[in-house]
N, C-alpha and C. Protein backbone atom coordinates (compact mmCIF):
# COMPACT_ATOMS: atom_id res chain seq x y z
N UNK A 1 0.81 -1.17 0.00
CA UNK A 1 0.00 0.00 0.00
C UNK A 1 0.87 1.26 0.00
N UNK A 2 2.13 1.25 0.50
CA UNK A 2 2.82 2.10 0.76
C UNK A 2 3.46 2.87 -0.72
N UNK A 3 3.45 1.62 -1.23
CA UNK A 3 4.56 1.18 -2.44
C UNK A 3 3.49 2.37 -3.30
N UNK A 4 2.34 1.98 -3.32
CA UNK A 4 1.73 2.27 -4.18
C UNK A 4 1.13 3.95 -4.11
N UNK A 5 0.91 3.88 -2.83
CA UNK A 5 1.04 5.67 -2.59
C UNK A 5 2.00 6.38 -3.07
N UNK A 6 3.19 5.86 -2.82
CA UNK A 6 4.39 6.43 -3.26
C UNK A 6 4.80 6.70 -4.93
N UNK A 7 4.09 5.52 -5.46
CA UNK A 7 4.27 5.43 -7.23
C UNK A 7 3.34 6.59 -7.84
N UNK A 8 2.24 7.06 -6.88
CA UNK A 8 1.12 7.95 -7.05
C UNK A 8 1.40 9.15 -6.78
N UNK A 9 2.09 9.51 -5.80
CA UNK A 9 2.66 10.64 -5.42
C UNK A 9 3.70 11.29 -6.25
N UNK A 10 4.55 10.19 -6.75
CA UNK A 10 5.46 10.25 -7.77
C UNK A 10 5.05 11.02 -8.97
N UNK A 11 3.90 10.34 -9.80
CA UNK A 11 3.04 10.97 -10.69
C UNK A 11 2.99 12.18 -10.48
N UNK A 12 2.11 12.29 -9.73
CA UNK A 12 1.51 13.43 -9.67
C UNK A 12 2.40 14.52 -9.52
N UNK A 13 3.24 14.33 -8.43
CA UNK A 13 4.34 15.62 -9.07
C UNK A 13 5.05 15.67 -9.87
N UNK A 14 5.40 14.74 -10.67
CA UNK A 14 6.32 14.43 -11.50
C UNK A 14 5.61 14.62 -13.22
N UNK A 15 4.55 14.15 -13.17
CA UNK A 15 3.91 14.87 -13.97
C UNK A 15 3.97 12.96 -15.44
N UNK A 16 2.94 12.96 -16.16
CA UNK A 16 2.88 12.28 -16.69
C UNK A 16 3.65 12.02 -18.00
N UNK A 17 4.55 11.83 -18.73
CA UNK A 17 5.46 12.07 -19.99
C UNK A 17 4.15 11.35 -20.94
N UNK A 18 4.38 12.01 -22.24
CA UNK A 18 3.56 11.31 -22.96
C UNK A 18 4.56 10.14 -23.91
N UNK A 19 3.34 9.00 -24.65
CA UNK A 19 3.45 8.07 -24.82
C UNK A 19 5.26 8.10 -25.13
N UNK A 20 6.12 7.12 -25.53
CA UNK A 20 7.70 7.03 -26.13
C UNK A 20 7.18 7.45 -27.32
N UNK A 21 6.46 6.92 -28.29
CA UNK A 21 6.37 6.86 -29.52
C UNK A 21 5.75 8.17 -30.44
N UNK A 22 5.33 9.07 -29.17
CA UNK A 22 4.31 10.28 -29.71
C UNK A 22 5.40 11.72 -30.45
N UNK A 23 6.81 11.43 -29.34
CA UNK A 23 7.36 11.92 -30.17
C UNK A 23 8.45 11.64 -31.27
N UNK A 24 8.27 10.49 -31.73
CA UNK A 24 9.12 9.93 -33.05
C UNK A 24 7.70 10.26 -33.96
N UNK A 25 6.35 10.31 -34.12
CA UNK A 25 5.06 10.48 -34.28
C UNK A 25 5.34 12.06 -34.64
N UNK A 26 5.56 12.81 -34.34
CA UNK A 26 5.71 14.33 -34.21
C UNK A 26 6.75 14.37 -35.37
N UNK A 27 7.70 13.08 -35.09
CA UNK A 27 9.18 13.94 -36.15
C UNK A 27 8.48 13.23 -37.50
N UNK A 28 7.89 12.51 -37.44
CA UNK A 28 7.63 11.75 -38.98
C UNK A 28 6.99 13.17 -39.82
N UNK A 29 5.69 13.41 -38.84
CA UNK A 29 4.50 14.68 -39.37
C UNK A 29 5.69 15.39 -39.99
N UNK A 30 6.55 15.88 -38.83
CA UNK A 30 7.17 16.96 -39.45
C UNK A 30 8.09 16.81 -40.75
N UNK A 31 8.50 15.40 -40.74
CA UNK A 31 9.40 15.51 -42.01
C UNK A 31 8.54 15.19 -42.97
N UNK A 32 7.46 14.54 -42.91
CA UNK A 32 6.31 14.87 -44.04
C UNK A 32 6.00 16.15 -44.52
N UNK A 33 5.95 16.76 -43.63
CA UNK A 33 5.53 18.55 -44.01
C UNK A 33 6.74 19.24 -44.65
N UNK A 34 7.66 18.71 -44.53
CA UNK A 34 9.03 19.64 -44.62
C UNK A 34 9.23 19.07 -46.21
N UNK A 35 8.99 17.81 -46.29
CA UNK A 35 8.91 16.73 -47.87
C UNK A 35 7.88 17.61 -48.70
N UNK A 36 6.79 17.37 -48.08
CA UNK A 36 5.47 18.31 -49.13
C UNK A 36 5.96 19.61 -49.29
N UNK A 37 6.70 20.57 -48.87
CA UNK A 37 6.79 21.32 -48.86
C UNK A 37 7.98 21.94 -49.88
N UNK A 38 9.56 20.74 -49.91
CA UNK A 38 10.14 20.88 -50.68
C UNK A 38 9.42 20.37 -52.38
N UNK A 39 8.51 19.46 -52.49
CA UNK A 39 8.26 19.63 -53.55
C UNK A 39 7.33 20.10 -54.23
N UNK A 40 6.77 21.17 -53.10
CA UNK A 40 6.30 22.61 -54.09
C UNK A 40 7.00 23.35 -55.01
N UNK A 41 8.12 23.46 -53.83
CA UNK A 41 9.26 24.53 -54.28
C UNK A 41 10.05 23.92 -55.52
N UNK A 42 10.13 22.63 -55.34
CA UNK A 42 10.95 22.35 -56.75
C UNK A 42 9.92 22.20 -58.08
N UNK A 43 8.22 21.86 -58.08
CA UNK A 43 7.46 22.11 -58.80
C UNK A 43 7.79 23.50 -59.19
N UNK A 44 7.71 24.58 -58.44
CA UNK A 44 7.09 25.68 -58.79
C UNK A 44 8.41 26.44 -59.40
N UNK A 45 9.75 26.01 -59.11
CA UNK A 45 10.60 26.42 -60.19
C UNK A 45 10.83 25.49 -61.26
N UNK A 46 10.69 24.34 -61.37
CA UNK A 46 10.63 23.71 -62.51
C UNK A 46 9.57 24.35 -63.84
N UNK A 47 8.73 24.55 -62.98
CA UNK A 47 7.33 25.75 -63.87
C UNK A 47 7.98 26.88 -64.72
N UNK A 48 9.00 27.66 -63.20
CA UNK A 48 9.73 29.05 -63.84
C UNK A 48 10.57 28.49 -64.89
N UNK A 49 11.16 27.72 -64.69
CA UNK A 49 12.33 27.53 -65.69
C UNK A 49 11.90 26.90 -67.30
N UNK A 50 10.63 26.34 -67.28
CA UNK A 50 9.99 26.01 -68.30
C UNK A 50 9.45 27.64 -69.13
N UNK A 51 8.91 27.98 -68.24
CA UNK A 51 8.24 29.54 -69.02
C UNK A 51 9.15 30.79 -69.18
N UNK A 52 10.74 30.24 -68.36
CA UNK A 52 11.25 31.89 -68.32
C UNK A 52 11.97 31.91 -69.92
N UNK A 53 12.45 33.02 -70.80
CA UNK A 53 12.52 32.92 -71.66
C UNK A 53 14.39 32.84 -71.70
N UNK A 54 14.19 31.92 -73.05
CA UNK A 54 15.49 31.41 -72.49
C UNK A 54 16.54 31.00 -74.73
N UNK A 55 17.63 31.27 -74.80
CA UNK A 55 18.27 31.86 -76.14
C UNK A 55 18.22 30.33 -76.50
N UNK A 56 17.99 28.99 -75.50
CA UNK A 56 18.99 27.53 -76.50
C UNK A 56 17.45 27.33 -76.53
N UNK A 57 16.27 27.95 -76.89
CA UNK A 57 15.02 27.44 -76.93
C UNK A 57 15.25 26.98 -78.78
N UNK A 58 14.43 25.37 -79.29
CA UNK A 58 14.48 25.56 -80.46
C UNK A 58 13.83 26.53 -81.38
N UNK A 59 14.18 26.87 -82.76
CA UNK A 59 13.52 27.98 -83.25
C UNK A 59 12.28 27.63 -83.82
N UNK A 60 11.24 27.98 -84.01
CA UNK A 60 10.04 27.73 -84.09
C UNK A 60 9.02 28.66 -83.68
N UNK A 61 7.36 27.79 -83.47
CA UNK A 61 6.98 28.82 -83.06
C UNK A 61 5.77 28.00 -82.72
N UNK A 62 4.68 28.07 -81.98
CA UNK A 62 3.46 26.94 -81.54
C UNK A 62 2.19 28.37 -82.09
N UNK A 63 1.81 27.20 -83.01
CA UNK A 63 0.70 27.17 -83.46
C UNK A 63 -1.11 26.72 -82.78
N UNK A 64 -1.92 27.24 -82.91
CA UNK A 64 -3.12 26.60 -82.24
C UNK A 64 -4.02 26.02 -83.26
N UNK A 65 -4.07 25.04 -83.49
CA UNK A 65 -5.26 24.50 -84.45
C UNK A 65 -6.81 24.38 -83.43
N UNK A 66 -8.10 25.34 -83.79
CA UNK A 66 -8.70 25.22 -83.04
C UNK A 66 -10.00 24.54 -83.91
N UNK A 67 -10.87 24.06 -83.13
CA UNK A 67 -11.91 23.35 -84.25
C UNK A 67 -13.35 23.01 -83.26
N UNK A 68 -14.81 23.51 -83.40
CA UNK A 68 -15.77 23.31 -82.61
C UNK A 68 -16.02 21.79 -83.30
N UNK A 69 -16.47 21.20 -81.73
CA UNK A 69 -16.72 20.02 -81.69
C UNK A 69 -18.27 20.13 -81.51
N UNK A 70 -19.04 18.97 -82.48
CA UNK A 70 -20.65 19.71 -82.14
C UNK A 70 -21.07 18.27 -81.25
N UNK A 71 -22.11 18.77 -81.14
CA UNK A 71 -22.97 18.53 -79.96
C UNK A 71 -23.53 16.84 -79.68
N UNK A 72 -22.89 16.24 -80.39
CA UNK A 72 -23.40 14.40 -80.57
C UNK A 72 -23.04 13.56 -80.38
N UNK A 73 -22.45 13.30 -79.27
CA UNK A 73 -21.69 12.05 -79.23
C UNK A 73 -21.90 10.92 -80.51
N UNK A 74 -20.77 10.03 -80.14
CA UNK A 74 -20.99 8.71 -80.92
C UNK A 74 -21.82 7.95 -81.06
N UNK A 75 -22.62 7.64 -79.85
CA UNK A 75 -23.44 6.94 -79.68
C UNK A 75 -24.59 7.39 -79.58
N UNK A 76 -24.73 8.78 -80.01
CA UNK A 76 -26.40 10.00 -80.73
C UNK A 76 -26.42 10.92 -79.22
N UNK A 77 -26.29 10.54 -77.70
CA UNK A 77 -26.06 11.40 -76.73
C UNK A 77 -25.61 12.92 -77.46
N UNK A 78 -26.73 13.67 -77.05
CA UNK A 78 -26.56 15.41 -77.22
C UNK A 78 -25.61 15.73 -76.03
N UNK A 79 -24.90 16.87 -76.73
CA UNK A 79 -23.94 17.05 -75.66
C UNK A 79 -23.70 19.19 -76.00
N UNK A 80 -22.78 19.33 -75.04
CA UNK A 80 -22.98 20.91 -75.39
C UNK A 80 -21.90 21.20 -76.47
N UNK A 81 -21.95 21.79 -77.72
CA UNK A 81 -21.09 22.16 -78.27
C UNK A 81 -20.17 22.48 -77.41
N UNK A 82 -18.91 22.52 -77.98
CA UNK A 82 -17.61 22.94 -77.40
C UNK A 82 -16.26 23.20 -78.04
N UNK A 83 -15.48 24.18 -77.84
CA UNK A 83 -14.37 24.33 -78.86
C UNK A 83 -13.26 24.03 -78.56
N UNK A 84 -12.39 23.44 -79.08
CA UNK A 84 -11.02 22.92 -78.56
C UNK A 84 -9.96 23.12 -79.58
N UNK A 85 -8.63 23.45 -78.61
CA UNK A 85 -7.63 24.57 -79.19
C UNK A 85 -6.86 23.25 -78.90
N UNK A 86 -5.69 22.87 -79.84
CA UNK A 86 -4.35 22.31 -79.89
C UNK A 86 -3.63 22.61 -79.99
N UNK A 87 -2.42 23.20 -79.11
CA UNK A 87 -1.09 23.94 -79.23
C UNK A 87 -0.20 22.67 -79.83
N UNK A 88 0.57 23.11 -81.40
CA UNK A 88 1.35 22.21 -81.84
C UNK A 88 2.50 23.02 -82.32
N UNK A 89 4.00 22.93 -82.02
CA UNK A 89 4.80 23.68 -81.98
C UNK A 89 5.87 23.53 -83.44
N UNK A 90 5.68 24.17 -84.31
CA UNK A 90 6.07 23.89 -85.69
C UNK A 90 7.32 24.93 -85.58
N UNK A 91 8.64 23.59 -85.78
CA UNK A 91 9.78 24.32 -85.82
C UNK A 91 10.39 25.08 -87.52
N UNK A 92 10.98 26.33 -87.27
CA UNK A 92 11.52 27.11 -88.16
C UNK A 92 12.34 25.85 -89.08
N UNK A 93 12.25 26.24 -90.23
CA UNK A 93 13.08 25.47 -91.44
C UNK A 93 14.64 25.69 -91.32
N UNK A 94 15.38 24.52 -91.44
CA UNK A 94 16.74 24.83 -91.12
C UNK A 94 17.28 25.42 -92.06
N UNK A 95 18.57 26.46 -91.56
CA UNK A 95 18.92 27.84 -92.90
C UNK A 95 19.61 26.38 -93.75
N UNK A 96 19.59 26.88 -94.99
CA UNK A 96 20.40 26.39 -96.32
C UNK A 96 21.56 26.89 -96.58
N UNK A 97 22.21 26.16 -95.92
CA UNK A 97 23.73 26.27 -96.23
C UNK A 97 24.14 25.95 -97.08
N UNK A 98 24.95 26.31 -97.83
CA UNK A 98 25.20 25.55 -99.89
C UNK A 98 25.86 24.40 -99.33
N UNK A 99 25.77 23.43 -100.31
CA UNK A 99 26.93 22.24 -100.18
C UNK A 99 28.33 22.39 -99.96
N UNK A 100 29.26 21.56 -98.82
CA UNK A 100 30.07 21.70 -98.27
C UNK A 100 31.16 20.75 -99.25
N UNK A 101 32.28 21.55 -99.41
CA UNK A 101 33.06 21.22 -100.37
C UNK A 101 33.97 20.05 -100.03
């Protein structure tokens, strides 16, 4: 009985630690968050570096072929007209260099 007052008393001032595992639990979250987070950042410059304008781009130029699609499916289903654009990137003709001697 003594034993056990004493293990209680202990507690209570001593105060309860939480579970072992809650904080290896805490570091995972966090290196999950820190993961999601780096691959925003490498999305979102991979983005820049695609759109920033840049001299070894090939020469060319993107074209849009656009064309309304009407209203009928295949199988007779009415559907809403709709128009759809195709970006297709038609490169410049290579210069003509005369024949090399």
């Amino acid at each position: 009985m003594r034993r056990a007052a004493a293990v209680i008393l202990a507690l209570l001032l001593g105060g309860c630690e939480s579970a072992p595992g809650s904080s290896r639990r805490g570091a995972v979250d966090e290196g999950y968050l820190l993961g999601a987070a780096d691959a925003a950042k490498q999305l979102y410059w991979a983005r820049q570096a695609l759109e920033a304008p840049c001299g070894s781009r090939p020469a060319g130029r993107t074209e849009y072929y656009i064309w309304e699609e009407s209203g009928t499916a295949r199988d007779g289903r009415k559907l809403a007209p709709e128009t759809v654009a195709v970006p297709v990137f038609v490169p410049a003709p290579a210069p003509a260099w005369g024949p090399v001697p």
